[in-house]
N, C-alpha and C. Protein backbone atom coordinates (compact mmCIF):
# COMPACT_ATOMS: atom_id res chain seq x y z
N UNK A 1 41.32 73.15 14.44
CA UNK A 1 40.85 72.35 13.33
C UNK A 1 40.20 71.07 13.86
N UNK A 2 38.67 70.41 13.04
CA UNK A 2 38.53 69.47 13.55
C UNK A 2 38.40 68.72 13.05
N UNK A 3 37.78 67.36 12.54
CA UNK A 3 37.79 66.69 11.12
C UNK A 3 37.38 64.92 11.68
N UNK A 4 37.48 63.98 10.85
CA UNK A 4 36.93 62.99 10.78
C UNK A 4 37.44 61.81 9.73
N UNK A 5 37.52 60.68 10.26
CA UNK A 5 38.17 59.74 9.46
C UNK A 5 37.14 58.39 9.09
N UNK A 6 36.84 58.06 8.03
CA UNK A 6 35.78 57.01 7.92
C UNK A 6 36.71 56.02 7.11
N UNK A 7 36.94 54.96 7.88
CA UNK A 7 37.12 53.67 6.96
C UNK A 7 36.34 52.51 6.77
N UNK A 8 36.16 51.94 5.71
CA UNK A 8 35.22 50.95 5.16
C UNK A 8 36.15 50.36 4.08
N UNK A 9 34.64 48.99 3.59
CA UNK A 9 35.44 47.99 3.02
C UNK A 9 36.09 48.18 2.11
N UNK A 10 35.22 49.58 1.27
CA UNK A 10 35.78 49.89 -0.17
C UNK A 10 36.47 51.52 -0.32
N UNK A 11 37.36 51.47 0.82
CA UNK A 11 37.68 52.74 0.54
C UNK A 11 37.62 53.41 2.56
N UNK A 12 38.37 54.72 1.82
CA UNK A 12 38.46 55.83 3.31
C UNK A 12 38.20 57.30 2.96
N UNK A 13 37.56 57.73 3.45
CA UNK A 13 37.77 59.53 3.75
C UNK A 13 38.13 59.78 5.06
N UNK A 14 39.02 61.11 4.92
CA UNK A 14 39.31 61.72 5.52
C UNK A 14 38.71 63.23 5.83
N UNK A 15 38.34 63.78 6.47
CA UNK A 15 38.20 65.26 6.15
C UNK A 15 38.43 66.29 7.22
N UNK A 16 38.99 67.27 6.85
CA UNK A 16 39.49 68.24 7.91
C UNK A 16 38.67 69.36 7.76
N UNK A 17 38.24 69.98 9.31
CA UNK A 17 37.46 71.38 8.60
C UNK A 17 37.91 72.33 9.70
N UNK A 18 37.31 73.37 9.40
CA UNK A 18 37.95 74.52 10.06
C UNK A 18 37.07 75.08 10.70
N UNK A 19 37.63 76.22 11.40
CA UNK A 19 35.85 77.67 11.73
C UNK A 19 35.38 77.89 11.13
N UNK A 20 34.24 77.94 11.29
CA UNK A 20 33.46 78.98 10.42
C UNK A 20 33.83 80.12 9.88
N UNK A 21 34.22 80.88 11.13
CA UNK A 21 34.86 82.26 10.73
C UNK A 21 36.00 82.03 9.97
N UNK A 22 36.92 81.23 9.82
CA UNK A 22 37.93 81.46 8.73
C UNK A 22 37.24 81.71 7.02
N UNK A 23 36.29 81.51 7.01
CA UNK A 23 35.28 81.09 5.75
C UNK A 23 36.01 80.04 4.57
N UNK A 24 36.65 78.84 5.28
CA UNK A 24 37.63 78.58 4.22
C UNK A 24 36.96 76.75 4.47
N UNK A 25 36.68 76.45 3.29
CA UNK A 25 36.15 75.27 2.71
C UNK A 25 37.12 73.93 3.48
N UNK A 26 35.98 72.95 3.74
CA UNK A 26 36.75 71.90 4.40
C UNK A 26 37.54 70.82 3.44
N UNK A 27 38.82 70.60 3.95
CA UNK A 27 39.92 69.28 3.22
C UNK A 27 39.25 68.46 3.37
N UNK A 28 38.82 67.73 1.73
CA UNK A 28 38.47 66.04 2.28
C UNK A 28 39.02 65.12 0.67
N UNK A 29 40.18 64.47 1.68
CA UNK A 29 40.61 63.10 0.86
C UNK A 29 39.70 62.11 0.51
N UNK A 30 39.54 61.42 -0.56
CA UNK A 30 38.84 60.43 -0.76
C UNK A 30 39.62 58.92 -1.27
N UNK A 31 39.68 58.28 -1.03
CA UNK A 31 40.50 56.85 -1.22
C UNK A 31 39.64 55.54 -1.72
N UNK A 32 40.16 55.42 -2.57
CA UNK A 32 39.18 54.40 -3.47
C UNK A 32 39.92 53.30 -3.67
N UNK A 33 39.59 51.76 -2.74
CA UNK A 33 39.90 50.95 -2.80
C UNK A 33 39.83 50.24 -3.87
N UNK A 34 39.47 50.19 -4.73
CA UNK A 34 38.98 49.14 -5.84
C UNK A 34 40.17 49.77 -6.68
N UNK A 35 40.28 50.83 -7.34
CA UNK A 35 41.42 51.27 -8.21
C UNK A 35 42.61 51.74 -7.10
N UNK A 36 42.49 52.18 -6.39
CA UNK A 36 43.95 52.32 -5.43
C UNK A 36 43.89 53.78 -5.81
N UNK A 37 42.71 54.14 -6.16
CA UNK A 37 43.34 56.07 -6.17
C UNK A 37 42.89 57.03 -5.19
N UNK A 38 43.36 58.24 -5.67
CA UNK A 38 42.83 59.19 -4.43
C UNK A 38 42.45 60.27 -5.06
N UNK A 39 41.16 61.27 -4.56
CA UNK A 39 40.63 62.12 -5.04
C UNK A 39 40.42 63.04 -3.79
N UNK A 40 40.49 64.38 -3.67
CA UNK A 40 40.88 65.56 -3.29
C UNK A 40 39.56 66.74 -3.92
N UNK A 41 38.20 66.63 -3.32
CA UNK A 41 37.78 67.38 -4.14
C UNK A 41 37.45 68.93 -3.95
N UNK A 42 37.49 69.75 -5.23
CA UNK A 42 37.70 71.06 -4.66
C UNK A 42 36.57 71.89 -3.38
N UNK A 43 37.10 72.65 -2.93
CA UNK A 43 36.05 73.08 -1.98
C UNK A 43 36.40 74.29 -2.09
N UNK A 44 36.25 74.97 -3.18
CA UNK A 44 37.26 76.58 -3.19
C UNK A 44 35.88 77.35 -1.94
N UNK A 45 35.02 77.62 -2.30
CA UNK A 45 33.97 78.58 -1.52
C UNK A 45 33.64 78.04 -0.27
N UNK A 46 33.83 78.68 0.58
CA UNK A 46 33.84 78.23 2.13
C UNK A 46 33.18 79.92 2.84
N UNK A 47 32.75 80.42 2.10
CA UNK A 47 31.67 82.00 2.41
C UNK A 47 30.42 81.20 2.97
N UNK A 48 29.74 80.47 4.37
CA UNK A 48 28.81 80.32 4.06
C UNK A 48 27.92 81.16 4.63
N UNK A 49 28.45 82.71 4.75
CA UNK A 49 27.26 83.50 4.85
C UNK A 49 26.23 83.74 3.60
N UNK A 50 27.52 84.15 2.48
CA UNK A 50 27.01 84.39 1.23
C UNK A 50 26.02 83.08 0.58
N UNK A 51 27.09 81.83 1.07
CA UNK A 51 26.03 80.85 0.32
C UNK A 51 24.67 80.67 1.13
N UNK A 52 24.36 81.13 2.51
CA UNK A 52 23.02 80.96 2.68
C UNK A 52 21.81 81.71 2.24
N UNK A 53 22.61 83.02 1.79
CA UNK A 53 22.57 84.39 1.53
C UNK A 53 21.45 83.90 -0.35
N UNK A 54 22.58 83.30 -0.72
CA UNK A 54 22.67 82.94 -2.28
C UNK A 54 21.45 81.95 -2.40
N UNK A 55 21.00 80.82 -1.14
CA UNK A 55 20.35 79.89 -0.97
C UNK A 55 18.90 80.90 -0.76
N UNK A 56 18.56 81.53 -0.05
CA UNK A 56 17.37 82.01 0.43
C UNK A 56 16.91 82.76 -0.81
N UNK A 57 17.84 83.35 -1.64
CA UNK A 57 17.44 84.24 -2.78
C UNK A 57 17.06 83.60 -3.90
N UNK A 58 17.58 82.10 -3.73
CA UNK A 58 16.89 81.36 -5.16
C UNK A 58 15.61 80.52 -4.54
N UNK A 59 15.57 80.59 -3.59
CA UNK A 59 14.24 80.20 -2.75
C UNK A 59 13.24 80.68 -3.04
N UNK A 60 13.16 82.27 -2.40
CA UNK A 60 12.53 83.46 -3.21
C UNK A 60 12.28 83.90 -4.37
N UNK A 61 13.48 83.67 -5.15
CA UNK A 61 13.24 84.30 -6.61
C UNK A 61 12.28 83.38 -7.77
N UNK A 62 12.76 82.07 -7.46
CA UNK A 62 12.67 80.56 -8.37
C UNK A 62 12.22 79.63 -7.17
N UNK A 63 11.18 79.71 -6.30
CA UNK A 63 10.83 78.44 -6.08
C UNK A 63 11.68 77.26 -5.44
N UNK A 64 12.82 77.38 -5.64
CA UNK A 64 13.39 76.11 -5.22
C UNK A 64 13.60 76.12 -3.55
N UNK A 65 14.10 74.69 -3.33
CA UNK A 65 13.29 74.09 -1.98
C UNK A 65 14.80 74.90 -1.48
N UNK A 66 14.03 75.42 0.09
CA UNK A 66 15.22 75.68 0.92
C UNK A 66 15.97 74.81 1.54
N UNK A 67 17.69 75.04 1.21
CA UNK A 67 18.68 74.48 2.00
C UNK A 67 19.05 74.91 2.73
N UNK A 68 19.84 74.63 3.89
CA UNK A 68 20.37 74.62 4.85
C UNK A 68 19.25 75.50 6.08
N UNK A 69 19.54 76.70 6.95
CA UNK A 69 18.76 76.68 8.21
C UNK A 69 17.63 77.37 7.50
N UNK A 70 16.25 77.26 8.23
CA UNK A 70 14.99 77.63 8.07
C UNK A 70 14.36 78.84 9.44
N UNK A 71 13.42 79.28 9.32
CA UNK A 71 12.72 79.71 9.87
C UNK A 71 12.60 79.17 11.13
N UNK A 72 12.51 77.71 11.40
CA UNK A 72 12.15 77.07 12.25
C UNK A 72 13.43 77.43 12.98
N UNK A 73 15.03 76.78 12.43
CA UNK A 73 15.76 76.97 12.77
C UNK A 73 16.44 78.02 13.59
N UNK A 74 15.93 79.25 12.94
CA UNK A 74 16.27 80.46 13.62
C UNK A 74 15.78 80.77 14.69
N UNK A 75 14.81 80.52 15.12
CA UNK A 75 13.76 80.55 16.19
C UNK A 75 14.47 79.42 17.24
N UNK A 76 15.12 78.66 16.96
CA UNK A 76 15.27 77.88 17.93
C UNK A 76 16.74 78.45 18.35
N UNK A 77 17.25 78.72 17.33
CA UNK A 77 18.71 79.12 18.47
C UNK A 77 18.54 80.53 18.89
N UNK A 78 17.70 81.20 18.71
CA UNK A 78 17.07 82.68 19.30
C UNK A 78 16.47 81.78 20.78
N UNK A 79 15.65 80.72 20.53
CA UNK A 79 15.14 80.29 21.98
C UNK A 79 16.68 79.66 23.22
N UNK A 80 17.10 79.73 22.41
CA UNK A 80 18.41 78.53 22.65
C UNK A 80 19.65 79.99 23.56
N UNK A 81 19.45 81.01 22.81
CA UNK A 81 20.37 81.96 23.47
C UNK A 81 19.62 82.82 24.52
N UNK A 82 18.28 82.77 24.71
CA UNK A 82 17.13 83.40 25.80
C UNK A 82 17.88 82.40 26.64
N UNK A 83 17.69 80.94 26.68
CA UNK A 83 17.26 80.28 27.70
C UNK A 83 19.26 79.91 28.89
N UNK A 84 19.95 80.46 27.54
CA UNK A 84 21.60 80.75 28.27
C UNK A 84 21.13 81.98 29.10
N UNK A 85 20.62 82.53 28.64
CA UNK A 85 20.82 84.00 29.33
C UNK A 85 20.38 83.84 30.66
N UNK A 86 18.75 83.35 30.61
CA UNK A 86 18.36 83.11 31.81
C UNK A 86 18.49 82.48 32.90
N UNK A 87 19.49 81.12 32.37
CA UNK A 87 20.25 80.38 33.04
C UNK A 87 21.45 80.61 33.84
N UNK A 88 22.01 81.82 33.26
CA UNK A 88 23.19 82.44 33.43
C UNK A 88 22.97 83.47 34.74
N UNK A 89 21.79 84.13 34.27
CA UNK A 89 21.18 85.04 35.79
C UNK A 89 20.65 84.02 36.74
N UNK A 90 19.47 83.27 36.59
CA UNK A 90 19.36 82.36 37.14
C UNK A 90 20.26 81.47 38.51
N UNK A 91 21.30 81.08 37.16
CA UNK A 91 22.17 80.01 37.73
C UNK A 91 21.33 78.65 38.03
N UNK A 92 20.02 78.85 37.52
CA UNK A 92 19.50 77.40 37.44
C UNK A 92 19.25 76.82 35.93
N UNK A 93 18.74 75.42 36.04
CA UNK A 93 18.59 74.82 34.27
C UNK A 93 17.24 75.34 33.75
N UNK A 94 17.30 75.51 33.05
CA UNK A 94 15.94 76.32 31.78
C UNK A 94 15.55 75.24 30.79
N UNK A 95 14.32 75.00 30.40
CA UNK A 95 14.04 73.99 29.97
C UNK A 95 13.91 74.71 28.01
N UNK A 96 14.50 74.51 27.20
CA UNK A 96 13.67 75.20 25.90
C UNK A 96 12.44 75.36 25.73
N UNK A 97 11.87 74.59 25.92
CA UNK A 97 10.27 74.29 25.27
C UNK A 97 9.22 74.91 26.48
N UNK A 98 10.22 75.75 27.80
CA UNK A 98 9.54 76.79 28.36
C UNK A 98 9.82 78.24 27.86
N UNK A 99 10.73 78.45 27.17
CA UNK A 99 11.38 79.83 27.03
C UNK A 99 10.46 80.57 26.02
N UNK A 100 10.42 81.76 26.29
CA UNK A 100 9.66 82.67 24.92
C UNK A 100 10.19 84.09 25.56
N UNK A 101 9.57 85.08 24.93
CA UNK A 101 10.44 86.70 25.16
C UNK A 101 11.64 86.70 24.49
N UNK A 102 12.18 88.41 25.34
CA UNK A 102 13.09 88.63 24.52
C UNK A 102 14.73 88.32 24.53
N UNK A 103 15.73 88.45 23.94
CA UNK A 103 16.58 87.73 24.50
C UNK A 103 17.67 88.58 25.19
């Protein structure tokens, strides 16, 4: 588990998150200095295959702007796992912005 603690003037969060692979939504406390309360908000869906899944299809279907990874994105950790590989046979450093082929 890994997570993160932010304190400030008006308040703290906390938040705990998990693997990915567990698919299970991250804990985050919220603490509100001004009233002294605390809020806990839900995070039931923690699928984020489905939700990228769910994201690209309303992209497609309706126009709306894409969230989370892109095209661009994918391409780079496809360049990103070539340039382990080659490094790995290698045993020397690989620069990204030389890598192309297959992986």
């Amino acid at each position: 588990d890994l997570g993160f603690q932010l304190y400030g003037e008006n308040g703290s969060v906390i938040v705990k998150t998990f693997n990915p692979w567990y698919f299970r939504a991250s804990e985050v406390d919220i603490f509100h200095e001004k009233d002294a309360t605390s809020r806990k908000p839900l995070g039931a869906d923690g699928h984020f295959f489905r939700r990228q899944l769910e994201g690209l299809a309303d992209t497609v279907l309706t126009g709306a702007p894409m969230r989370g990874a892109n095209v661009e994105d994918g391409i780079a950790s496809i360049r990103t796992m070539v340039a382990i590989a080659r490094s790995v046979v290698s045993g020397e450093r690989v620069e990204l912005a030389s890598v192309s082929g297959a992986v």
